[in-house]
C-alpha atoms as a PDB file:
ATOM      1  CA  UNK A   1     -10.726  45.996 -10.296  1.00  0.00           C
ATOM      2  CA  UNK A   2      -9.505  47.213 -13.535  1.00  0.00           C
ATOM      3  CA  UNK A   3      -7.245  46.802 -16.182  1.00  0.00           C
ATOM      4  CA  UNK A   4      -4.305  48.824 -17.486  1.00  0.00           C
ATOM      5  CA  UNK A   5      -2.121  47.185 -20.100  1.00  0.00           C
ATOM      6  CA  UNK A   6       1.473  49.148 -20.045  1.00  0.00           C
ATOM      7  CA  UNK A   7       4.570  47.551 -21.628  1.00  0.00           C
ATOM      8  CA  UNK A   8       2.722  44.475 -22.687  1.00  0.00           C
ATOM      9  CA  UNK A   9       1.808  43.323 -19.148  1.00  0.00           C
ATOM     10  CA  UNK A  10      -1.805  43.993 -17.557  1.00  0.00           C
ATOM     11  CA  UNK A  11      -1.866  45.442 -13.882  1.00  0.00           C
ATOM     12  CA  UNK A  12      -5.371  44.796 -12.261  1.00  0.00           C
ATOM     13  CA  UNK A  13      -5.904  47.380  -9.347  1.00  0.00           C
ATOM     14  CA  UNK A  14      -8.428  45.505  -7.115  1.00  0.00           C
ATOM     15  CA  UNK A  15      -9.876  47.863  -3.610  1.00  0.00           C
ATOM     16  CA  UNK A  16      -7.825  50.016  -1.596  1.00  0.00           C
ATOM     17  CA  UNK A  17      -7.697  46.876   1.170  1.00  0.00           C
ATOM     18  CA  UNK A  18      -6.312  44.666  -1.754  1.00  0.00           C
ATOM     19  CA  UNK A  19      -2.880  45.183  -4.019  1.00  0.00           C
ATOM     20  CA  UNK A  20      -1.462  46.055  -7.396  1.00  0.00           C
ATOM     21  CA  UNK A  21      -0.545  43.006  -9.223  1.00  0.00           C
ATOM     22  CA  UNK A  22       0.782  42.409 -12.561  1.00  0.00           C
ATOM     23  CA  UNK A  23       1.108  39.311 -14.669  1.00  0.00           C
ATOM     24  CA  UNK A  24       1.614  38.591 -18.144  1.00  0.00           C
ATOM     25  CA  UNK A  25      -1.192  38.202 -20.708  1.00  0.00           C
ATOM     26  CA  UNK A  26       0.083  35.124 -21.783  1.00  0.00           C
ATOM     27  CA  UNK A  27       0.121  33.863 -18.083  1.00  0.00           C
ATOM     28  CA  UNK A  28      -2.553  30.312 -18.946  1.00  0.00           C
ATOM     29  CA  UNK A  29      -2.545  29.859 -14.887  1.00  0.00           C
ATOM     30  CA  UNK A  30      -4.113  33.089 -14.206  1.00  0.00           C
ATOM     31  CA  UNK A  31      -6.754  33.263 -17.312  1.00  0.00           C
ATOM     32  CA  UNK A  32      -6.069  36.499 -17.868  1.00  0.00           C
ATOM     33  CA  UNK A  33      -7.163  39.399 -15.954  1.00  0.00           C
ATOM     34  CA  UNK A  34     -10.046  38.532 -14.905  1.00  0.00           C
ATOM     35  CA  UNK A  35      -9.425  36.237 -11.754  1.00  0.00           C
ATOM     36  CA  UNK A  36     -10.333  35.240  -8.571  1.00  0.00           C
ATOM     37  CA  UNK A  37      -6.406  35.107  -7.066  1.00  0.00           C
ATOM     38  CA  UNK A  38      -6.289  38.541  -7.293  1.00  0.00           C
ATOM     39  CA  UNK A  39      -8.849  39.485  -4.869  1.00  0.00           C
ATOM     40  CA  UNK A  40      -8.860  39.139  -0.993  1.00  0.00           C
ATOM     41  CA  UNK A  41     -10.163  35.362  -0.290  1.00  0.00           C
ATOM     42  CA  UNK A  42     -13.123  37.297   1.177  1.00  0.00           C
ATOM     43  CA  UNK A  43     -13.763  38.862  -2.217  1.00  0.00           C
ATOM     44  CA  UNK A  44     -14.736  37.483  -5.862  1.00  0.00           C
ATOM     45  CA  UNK A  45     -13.946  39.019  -9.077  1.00  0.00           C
ATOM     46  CA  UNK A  46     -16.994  40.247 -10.794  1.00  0.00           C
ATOM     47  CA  UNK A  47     -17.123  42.084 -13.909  1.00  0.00           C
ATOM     48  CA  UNK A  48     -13.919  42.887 -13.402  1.00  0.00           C
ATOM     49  CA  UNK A  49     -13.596  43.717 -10.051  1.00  0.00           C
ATOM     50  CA  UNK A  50     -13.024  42.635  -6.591  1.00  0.00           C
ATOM     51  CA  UNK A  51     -15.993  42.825  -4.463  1.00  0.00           C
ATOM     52  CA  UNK A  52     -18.269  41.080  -1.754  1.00  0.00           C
ATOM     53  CA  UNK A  53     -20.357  38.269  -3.457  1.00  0.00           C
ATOM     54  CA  UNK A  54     -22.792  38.214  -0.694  1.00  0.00           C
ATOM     55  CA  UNK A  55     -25.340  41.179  -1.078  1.00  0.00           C
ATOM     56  CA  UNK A  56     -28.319  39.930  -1.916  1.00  0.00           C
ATOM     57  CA  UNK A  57     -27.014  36.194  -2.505  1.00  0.00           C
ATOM     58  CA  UNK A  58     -29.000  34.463   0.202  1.00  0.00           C
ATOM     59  CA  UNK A  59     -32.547  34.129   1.564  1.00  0.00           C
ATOM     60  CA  UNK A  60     -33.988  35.504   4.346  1.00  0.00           C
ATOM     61  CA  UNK A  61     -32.962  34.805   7.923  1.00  0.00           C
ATOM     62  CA  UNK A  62     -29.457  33.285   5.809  1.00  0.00           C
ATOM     63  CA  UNK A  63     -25.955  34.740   5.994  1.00  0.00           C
ATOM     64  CA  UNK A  64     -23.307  34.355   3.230  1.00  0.00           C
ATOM     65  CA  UNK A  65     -19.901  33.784   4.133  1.00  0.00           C
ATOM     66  CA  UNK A  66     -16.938  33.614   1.369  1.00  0.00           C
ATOM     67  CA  UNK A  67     -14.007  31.393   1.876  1.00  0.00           C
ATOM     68  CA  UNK A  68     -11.448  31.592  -0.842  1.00  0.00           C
ATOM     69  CA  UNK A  69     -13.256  33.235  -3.183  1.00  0.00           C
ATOM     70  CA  UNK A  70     -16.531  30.279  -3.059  1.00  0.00           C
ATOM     71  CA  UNK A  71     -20.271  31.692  -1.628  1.00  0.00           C
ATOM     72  CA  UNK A  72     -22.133  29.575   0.808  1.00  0.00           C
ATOM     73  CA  UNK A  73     -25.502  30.536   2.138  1.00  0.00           C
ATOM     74  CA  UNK A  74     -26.865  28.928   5.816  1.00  0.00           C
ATOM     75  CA  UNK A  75     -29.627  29.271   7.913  1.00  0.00           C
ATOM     76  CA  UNK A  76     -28.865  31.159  11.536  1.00  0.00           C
ATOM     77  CA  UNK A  77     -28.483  28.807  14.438  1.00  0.00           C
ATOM     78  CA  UNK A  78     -31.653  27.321  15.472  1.00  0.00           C
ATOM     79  CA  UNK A  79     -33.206  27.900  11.516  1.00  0.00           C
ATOM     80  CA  UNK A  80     -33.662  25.145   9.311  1.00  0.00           C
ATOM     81  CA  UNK A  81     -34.907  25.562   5.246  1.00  0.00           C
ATOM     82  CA  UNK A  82     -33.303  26.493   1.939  1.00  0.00           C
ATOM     83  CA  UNK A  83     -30.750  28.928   2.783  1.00  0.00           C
ATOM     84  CA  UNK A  84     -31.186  30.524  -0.998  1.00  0.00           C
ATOM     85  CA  UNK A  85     -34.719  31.106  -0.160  1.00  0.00           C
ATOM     86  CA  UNK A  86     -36.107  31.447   3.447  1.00  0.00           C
ATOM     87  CA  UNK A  87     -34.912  29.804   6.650  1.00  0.00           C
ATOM     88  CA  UNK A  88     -37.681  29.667   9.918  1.00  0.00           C
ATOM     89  CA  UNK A  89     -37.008  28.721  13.025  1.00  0.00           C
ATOM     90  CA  UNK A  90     -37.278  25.423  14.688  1.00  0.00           C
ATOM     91  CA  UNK A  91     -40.468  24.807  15.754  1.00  0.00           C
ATOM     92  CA  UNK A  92     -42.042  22.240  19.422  1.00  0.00           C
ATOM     93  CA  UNK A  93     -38.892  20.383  20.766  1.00  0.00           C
ATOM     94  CA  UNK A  94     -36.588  20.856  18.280  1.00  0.00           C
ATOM     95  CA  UNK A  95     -36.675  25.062  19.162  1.00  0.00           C
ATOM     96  CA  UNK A  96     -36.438  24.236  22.851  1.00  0.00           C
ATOM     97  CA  UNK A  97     -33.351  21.912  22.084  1.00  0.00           C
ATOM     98  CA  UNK A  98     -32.194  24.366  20.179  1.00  0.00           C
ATOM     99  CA  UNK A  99     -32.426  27.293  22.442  1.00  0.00           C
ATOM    100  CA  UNK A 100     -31.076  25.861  25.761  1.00  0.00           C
ATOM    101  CA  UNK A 101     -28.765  22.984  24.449  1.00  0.00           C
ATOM    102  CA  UNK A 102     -27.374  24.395  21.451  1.00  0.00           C
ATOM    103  CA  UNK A 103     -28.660  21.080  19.418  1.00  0.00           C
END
């Protein structure tokens, strides 16, 4: 995303899946130009623009999903650890549980 100012408002073009906004640079509920609400809910505003959050935000054997705008990292099904860091798989019982009960 980034920022024209024309006629005293700012327009923020986001992607070319997103839209052209504009809003007033006295507008307290949006903070400016730089905000989340402008991007899809699968997107965050970084540095100005709209973009995935994810790439390179989790550990490995992790996957990021974005819900309104807000990163969370979890282990795969049948992983367990810090999602941030590494995930492994379930080990004995718990893997077997895992693997033919969905547990």
């Amino acid at each position: 995303m980034y920022i024209h100012h024309f006629n005293y408002s700012i327009f923020c073009i986001v992607s070319e899946k997103s839209y052209f906004t504009s809003i007033s640079p006295n507008d307290r509920k949006y903070g400016g130009s730089n905000n989340d609400t402008e991007c899809l809910n699968s997107e965050k505003c970084i540095g100005k623009r709209c973009m995935d959050p994810c790439p390179g935000l989790c550990g490995i054997d992790a996957i990021c999903k974005v819900i309104k705008h807000t990163m969370t990292c979890s282990c795969f099904k049948c992983y367990e650890g810090n999602p941030y860091i590494r995930c492994t798989p379930y080990l004995g019982l718990k893997r077997w549980m895992c693997k033919y009960f969905g547990i």
